[in-house]
PDB file of N, CA and C in Angstrom:
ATOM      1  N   UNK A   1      13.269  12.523 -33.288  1.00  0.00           N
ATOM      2  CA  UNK A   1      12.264  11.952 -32.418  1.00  0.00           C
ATOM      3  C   UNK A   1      11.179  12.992 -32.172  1.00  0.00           C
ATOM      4  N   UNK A   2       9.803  12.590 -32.449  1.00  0.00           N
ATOM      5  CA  UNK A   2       8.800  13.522 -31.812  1.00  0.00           C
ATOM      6  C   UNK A   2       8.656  13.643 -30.994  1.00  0.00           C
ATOM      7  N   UNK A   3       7.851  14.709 -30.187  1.00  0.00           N
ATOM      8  CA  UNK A   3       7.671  14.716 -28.643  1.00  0.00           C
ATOM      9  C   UNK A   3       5.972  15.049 -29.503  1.00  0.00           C
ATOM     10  N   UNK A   4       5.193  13.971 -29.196  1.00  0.00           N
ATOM     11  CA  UNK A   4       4.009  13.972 -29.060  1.00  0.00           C
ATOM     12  C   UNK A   4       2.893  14.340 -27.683  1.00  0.00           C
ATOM     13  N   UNK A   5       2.076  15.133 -27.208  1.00  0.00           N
ATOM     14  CA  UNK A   5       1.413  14.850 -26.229  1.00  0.00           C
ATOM     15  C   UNK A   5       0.464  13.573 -26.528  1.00  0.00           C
ATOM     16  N   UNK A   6       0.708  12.942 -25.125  1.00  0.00           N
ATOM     17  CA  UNK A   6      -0.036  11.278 -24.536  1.00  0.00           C
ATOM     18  C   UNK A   6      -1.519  12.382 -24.579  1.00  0.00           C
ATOM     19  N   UNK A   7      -1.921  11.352 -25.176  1.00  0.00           N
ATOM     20  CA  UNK A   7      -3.530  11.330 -25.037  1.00  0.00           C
ATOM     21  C   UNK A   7      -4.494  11.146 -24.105  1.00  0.00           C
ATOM     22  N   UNK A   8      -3.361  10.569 -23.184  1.00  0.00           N
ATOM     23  CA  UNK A   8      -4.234  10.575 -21.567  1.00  0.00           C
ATOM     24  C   UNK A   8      -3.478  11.335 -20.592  1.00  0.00           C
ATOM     25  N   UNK A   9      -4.295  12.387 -19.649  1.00  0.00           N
ATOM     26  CA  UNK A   9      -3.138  12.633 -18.583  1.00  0.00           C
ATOM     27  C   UNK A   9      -2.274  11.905 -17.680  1.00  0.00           C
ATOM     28  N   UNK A  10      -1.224  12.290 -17.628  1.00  0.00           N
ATOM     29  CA  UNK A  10      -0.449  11.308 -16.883  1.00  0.00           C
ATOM     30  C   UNK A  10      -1.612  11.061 -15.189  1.00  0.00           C
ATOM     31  N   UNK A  11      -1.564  11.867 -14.320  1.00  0.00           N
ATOM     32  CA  UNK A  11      -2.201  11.937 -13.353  1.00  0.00           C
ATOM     33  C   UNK A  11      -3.745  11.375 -13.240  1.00  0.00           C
ATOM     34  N   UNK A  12      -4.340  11.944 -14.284  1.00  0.00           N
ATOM     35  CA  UNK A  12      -5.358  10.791 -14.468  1.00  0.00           C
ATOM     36  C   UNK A  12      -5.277   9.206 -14.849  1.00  0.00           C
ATOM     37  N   UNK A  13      -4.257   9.227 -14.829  1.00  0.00           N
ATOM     38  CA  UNK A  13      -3.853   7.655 -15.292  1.00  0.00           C
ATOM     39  C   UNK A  13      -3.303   6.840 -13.913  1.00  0.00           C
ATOM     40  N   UNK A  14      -2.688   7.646 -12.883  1.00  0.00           N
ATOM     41  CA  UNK A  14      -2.132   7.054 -12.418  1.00  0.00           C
ATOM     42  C   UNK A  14      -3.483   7.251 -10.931  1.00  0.00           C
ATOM     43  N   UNK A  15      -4.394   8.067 -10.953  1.00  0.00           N
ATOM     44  CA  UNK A  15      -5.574   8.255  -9.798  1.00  0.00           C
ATOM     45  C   UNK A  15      -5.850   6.832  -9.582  1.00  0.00           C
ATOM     46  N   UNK A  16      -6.200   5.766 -10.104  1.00  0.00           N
ATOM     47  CA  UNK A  16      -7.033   4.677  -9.644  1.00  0.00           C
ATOM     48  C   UNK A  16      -5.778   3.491  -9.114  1.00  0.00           C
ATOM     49  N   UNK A  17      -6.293   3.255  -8.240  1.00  0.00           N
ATOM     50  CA  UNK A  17      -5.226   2.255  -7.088  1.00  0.00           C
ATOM     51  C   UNK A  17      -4.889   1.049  -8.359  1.00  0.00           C
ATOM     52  N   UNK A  18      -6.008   0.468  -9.269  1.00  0.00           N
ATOM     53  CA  UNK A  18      -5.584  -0.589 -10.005  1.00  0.00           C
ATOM     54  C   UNK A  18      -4.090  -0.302 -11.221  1.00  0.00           C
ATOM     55  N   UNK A  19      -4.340   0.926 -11.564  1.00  0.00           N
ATOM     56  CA  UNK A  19      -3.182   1.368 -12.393  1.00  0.00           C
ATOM     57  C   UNK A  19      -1.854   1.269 -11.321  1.00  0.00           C
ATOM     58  N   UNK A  20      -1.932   2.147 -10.879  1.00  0.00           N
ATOM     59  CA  UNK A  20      -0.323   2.409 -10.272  1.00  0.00           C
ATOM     60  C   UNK A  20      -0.114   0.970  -9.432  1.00  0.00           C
ATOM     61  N   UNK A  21      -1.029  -0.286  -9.265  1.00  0.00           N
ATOM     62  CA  UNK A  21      -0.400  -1.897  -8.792  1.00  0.00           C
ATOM     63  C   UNK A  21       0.688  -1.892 -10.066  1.00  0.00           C
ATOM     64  N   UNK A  22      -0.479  -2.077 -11.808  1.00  0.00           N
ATOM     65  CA  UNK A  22      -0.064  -2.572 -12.483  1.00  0.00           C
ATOM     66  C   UNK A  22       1.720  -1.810 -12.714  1.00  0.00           C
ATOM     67  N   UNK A  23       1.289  -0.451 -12.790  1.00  0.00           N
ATOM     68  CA  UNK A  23       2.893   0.009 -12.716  1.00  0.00           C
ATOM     69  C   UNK A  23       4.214  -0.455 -11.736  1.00  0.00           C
ATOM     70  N   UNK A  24       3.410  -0.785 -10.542  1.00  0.00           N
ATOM     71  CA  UNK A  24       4.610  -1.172 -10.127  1.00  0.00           C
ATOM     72  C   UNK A  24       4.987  -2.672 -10.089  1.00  0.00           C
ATOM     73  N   UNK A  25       3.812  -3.229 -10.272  1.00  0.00           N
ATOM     74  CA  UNK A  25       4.198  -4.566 -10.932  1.00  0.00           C
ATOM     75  C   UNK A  25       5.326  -4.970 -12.355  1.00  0.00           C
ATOM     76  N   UNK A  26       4.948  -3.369 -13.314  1.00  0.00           N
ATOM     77  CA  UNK A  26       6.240  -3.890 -14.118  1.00  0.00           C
ATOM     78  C   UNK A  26       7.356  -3.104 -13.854  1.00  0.00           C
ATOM     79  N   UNK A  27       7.282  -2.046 -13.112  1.00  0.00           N
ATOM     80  CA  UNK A  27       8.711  -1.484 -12.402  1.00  0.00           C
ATOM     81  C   UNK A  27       9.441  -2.751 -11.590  1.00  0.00           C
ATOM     82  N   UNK A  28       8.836  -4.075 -11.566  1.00  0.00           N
ATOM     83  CA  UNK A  28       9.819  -5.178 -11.028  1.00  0.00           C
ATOM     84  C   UNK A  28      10.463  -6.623 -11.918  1.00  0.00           C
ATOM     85  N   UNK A  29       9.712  -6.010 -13.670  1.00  0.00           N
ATOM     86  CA  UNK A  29      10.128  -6.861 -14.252  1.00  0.00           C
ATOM     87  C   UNK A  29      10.314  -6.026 -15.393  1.00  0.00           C
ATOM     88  N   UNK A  30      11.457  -6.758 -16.563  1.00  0.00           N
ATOM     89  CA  UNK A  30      11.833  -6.193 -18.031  1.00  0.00           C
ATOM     90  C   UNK A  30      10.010  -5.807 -18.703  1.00  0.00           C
ATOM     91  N   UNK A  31       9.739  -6.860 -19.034  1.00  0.00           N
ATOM     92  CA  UNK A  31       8.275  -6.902 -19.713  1.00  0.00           C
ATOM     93  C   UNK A  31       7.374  -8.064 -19.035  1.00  0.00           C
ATOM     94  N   UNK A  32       6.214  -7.627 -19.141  1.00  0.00           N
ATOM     95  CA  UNK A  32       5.262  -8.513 -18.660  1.00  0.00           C
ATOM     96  C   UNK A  32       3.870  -8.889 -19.993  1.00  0.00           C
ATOM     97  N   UNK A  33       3.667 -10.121 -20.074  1.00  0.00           N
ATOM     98  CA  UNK A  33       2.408 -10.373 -20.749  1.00  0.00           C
ATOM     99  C   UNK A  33       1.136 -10.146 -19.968  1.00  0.00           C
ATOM    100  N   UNK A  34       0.295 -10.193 -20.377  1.00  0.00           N
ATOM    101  CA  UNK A  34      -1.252  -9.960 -19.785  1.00  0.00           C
ATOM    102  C   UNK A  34      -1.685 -10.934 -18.926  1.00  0.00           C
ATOM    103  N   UNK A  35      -1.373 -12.092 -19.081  1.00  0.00           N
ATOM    104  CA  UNK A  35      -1.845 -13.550 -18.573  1.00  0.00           C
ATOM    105  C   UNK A  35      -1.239 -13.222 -17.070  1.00  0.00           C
ATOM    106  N   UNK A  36       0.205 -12.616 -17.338  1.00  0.00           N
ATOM    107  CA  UNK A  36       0.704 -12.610 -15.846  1.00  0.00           C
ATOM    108  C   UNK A  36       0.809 -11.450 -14.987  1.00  0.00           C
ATOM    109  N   UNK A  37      -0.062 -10.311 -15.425  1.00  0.00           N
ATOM    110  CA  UNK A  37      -0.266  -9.120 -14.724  1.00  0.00           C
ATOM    111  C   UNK A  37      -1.906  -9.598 -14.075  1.00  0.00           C
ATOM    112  N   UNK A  38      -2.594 -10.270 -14.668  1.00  0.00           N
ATOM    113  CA  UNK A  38      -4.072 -10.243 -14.650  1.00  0.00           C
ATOM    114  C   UNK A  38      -3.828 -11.106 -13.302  1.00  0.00           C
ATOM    115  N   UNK A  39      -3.278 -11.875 -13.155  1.00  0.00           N
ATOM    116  CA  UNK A  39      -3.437 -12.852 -11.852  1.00  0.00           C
ATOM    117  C   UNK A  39      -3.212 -12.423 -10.381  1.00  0.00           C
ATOM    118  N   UNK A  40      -2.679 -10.961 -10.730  1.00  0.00           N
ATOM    119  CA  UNK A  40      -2.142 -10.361  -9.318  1.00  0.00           C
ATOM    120  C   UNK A  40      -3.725  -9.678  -8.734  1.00  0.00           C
ATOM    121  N   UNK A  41      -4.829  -9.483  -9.890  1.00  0.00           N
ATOM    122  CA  UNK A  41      -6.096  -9.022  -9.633  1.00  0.00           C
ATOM    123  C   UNK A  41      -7.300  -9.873  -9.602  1.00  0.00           C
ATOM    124  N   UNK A  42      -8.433  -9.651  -8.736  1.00  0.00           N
ATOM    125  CA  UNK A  42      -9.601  -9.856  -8.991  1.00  0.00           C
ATOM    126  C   UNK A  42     -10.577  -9.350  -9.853  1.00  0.00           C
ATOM    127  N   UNK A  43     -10.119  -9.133 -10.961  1.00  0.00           N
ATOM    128  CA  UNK A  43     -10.977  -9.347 -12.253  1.00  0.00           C
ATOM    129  C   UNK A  43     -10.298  -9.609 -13.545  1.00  0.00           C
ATOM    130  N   UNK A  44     -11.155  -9.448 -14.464  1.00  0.00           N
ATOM    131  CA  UNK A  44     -10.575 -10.321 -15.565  1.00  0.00           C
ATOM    132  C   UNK A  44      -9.535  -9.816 -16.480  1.00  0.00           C
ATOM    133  N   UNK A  45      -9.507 -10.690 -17.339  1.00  0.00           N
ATOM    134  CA  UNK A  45      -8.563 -10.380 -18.276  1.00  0.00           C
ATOM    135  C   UNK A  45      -8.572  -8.851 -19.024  1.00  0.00           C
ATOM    136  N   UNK A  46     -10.003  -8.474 -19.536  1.00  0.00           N
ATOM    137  CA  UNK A  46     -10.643  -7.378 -20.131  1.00  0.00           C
ATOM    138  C   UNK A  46     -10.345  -6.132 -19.129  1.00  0.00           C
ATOM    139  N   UNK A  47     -10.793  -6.401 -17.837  1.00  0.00           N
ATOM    140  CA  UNK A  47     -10.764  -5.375 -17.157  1.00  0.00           C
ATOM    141  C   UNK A  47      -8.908  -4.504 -16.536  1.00  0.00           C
ATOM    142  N   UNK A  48      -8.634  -5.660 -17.269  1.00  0.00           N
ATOM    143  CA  UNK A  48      -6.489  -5.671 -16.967  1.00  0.00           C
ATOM    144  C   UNK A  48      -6.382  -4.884 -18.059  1.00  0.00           C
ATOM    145  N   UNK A  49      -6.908  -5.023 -19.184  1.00  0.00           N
ATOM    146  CA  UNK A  49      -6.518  -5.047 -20.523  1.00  0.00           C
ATOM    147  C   UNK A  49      -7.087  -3.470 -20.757  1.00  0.00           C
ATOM    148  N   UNK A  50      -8.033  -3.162 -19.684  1.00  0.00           N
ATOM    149  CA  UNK A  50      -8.576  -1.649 -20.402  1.00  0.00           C
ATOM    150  C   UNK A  50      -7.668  -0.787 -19.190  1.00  0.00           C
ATOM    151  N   UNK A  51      -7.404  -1.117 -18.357  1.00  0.00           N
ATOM    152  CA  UNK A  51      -6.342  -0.233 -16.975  1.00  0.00           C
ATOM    153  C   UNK A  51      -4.987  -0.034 -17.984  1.00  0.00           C
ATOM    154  N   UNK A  52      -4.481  -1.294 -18.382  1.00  0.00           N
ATOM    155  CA  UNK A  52      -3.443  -0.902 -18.906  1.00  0.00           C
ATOM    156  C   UNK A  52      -3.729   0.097 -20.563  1.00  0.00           C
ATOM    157  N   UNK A  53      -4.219   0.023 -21.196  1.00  0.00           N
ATOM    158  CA  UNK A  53      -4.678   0.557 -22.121  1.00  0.00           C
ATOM    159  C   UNK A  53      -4.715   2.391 -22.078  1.00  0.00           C
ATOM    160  N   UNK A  54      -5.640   2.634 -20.956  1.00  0.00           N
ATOM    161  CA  UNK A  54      -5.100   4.129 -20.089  1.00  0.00           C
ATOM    162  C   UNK A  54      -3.899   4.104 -19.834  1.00  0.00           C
ATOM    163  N   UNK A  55      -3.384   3.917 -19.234  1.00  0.00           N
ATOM    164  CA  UNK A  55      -1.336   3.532 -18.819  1.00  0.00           C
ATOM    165  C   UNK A  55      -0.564   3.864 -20.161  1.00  0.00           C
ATOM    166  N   UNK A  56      -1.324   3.140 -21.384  1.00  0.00           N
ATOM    167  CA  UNK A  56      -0.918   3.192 -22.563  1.00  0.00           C
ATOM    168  C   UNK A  56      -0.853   4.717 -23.106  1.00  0.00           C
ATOM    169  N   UNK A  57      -2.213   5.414 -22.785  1.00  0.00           N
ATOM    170  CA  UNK A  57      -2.436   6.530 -23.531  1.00  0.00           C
ATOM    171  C   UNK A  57      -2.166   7.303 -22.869  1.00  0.00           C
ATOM    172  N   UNK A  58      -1.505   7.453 -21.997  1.00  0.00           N
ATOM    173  CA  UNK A  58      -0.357   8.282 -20.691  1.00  0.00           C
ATOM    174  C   UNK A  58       1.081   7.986 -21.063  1.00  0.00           C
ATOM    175  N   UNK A  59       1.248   6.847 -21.748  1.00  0.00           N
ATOM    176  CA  UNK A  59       2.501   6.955 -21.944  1.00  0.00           C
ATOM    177  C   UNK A  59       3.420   6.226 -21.161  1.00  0.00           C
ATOM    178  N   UNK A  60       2.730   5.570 -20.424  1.00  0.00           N
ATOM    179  CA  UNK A  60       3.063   5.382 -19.025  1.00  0.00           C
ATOM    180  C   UNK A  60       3.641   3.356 -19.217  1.00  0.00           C
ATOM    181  N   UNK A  61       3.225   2.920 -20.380  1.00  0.00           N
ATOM    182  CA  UNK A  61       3.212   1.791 -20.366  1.00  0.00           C
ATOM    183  C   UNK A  61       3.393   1.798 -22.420  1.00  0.00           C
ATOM    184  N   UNK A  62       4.532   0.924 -22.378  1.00  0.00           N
ATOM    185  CA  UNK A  62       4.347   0.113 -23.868  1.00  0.00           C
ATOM    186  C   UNK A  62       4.303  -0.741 -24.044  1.00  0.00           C
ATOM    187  N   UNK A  63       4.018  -1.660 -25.266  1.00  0.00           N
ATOM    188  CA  UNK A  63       3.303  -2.661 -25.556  1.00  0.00           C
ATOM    189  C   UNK A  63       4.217  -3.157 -26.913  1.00  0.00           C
ATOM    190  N   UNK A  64       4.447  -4.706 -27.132  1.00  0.00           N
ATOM    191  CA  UNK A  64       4.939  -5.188 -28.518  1.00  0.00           C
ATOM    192  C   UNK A  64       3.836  -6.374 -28.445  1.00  0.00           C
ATOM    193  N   UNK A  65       3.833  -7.066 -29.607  1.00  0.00           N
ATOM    194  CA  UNK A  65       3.225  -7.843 -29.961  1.00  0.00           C
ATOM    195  C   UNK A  65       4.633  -8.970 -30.192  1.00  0.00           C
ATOM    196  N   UNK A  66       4.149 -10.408 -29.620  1.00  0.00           N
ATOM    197  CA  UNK A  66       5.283 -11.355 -29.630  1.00  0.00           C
ATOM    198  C   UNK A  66       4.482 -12.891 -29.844  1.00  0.00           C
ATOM    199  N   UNK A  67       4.233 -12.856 -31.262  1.00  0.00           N
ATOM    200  CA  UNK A  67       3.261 -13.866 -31.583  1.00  0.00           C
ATOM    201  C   UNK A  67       2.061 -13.160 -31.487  1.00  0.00           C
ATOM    202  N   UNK A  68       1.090 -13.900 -30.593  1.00  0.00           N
ATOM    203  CA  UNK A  68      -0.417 -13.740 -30.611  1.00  0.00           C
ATOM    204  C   UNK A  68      -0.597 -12.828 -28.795  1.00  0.00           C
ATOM    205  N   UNK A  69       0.666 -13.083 -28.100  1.00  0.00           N
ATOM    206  CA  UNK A  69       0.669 -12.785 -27.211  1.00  0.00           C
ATOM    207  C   UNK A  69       1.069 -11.081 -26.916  1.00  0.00           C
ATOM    208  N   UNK A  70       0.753 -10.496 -26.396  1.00  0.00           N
ATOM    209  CA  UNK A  70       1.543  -9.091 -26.115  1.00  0.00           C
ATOM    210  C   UNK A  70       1.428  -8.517 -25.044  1.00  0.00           C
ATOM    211  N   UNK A  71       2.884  -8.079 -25.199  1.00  0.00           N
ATOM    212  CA  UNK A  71       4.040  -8.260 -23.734  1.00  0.00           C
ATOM    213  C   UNK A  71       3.905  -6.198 -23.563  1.00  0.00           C
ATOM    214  N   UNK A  72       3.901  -5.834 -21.850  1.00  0.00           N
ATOM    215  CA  UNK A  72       3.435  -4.579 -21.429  1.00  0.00           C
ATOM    216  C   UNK A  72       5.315  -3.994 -20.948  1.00  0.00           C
ATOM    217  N   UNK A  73       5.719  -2.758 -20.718  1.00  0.00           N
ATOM    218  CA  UNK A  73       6.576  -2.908 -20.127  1.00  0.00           C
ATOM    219  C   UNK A  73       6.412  -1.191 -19.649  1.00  0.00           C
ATOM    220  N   UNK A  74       7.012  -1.362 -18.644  1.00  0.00           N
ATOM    221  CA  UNK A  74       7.180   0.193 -18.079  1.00  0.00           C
ATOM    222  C   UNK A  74       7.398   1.276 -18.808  1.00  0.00           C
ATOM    223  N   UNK A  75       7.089   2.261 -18.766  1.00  0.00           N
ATOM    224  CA  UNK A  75       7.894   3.109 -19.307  1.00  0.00           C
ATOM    225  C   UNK A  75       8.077   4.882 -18.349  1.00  0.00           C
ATOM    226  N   UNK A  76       8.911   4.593 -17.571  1.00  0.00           N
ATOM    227  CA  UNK A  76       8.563   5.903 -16.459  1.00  0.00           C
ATOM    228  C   UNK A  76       8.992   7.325 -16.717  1.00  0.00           C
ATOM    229  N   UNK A  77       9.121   7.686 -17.614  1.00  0.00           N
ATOM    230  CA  UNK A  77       9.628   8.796 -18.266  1.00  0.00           C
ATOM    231  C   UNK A  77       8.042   9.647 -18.003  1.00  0.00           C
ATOM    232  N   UNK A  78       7.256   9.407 -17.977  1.00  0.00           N
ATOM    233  CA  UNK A  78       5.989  10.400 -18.122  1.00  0.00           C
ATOM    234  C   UNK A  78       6.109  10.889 -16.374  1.00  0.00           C
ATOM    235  N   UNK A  79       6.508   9.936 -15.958  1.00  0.00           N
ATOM    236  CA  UNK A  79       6.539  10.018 -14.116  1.00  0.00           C
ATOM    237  C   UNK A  79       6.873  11.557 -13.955  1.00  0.00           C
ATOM    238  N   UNK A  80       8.175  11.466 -14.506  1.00  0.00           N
ATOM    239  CA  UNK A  80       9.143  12.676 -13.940  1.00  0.00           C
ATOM    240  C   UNK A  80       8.528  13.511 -13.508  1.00  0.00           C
ATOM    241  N   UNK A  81       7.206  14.257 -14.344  1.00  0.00           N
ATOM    242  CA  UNK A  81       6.214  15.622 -14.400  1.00  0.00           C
ATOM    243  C   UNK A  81       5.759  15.424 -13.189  1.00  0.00           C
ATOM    244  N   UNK A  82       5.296  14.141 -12.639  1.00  0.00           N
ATOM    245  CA  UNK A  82       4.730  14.083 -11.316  1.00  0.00           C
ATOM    246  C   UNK A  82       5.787  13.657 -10.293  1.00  0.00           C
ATOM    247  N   UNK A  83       6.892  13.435 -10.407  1.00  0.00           N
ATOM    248  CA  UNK A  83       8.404  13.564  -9.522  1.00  0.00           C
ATOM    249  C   UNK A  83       8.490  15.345  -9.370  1.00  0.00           C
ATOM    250  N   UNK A  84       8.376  15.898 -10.523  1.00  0.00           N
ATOM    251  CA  UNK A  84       8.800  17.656 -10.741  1.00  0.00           C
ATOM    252  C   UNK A  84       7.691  18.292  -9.459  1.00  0.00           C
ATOM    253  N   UNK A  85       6.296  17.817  -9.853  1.00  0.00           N
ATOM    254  CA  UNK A  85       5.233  18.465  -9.152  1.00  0.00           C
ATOM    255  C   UNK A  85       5.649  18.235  -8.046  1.00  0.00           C
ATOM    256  N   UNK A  86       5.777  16.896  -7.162  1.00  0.00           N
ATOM    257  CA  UNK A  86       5.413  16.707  -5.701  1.00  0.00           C
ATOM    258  C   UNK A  86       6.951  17.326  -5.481  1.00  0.00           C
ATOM    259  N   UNK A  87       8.259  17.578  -6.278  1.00  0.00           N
ATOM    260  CA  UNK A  87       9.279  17.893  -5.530  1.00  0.00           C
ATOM    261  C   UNK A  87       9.346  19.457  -4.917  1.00  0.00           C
ATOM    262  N   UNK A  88       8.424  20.405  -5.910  1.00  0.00           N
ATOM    263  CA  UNK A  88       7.854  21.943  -5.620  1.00  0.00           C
ATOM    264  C   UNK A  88       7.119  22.020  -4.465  1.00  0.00           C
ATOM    265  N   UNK A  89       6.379  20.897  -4.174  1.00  0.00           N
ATOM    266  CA  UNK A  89       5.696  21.218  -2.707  1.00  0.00           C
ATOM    267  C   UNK A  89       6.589  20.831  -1.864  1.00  0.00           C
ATOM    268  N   UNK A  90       7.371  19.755  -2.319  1.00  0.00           N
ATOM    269  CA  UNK A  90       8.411  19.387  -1.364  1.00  0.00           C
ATOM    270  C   UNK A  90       8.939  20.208   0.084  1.00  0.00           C
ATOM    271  N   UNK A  91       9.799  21.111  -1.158  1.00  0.00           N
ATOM    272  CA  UNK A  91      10.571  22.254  -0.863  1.00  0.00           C
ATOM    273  C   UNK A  91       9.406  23.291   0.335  1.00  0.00           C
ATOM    274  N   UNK A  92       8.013  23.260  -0.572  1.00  0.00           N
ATOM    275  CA  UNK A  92       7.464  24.758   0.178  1.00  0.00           C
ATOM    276  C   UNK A  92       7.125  23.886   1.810  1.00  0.00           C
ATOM    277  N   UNK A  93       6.743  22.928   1.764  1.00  0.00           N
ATOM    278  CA  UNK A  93       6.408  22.388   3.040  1.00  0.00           C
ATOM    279  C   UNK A  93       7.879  22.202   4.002  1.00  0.00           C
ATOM    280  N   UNK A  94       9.234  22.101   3.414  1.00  0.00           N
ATOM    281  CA  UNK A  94      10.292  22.145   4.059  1.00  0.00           C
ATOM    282  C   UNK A  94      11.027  23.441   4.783  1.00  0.00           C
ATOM    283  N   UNK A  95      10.042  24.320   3.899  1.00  0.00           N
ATOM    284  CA  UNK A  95      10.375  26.039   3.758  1.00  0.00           C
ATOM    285  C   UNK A  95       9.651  26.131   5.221  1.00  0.00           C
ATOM    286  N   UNK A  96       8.497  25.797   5.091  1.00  0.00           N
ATOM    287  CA  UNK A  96       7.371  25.658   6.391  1.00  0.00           C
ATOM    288  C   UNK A  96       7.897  25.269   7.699  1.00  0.00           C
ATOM    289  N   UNK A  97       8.110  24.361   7.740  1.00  0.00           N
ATOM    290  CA  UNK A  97       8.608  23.522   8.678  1.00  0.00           C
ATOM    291  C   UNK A  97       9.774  24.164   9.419  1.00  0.00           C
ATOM    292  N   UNK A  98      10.958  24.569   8.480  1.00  0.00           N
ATOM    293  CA  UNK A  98      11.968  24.844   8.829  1.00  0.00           C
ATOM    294  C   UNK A  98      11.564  26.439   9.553  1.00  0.00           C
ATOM    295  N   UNK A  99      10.694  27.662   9.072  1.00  0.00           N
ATOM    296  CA  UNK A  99      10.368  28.353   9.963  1.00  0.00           C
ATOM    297  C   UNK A  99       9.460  28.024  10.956  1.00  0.00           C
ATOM    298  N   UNK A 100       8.451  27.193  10.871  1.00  0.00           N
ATOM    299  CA  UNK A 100       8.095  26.803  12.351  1.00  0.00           C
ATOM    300  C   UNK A 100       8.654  26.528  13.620  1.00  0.00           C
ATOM    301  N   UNK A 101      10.137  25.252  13.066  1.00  0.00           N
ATOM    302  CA  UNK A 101      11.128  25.582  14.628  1.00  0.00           C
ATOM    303  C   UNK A 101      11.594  26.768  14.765  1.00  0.00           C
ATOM    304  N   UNK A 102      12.064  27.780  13.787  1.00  0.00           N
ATOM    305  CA  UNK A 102      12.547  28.568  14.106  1.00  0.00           C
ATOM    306  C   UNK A 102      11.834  29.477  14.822  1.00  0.00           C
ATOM    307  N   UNK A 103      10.717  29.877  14.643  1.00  0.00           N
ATOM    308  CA  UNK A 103       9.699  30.394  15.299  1.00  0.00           C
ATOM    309  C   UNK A 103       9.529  29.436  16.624  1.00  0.00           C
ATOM    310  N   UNK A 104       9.636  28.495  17.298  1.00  0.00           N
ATOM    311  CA  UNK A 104       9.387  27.809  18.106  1.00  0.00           C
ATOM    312  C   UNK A 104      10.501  27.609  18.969  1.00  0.00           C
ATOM    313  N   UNK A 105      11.554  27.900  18.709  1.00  0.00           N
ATOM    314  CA  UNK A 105      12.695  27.901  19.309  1.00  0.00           C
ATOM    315  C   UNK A 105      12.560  29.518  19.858  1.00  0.00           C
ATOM    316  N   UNK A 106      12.261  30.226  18.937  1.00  0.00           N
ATOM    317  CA  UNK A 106      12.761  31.805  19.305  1.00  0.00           C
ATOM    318  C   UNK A 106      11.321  32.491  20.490  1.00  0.00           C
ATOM    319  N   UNK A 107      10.451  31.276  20.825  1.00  0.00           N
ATOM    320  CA  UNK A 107       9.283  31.182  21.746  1.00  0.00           C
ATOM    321  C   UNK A 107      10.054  30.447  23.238  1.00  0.00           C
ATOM    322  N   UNK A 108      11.096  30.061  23.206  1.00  0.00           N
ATOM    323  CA  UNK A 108      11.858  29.280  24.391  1.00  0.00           C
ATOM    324  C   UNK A 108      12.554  30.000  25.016  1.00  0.00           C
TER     325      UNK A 108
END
């Protein structure tokens, strides 16, 4: 198996509020076609079709062809990098916190 780099950044993919709907719209189903992601939005078909398309080139989303129709489906494995990131601040803001009472207690 290759490990290719996605052609889009993950994080830039996931910045615009319309992407991360569509993601979690299919984090609630196996696969989704276009006809039935597009209806959850106010705009069109095209404008569904180029959000997910970024999603695509992040990695973030795959695609089969099933007839004339083609079906989108999650794919959250690119996530992790941004699970890894926010879990490093996690920690330093817990690091924080946890000496602030302590410092705040040892003020009592």
């Amino acid at each position: 198996m290759s490990h290719t780099k996605p052609a889009r950044d993950v994080y830039e993919a996931i910045a615009d509020p319309t992407r991360r709907e569509l993601l979690r719209l299919l984090a609630d189903v196996d696969e989704s076609p276009l006809h039935d992601l597009t209806v959850h939005f106010q705009m069109g078909r095209t404008a569904v079709s180029k959000h997910l398309a970024v999603l695509k080139e992040a990695g973030l989303v795959l695609d089969r062809k099933v007839g004339r129709e083609t079906r989108y489906k999650l794919n959250a494995e690119p996530l992790r990098e941004i699970q890894d990131w926010v879990a490093f601040y996690s920690k330093f803001w817990n690091c924080k916190m946890a000496r602030l009472n302590q410092l705040l207690q040892e003020e009592e």
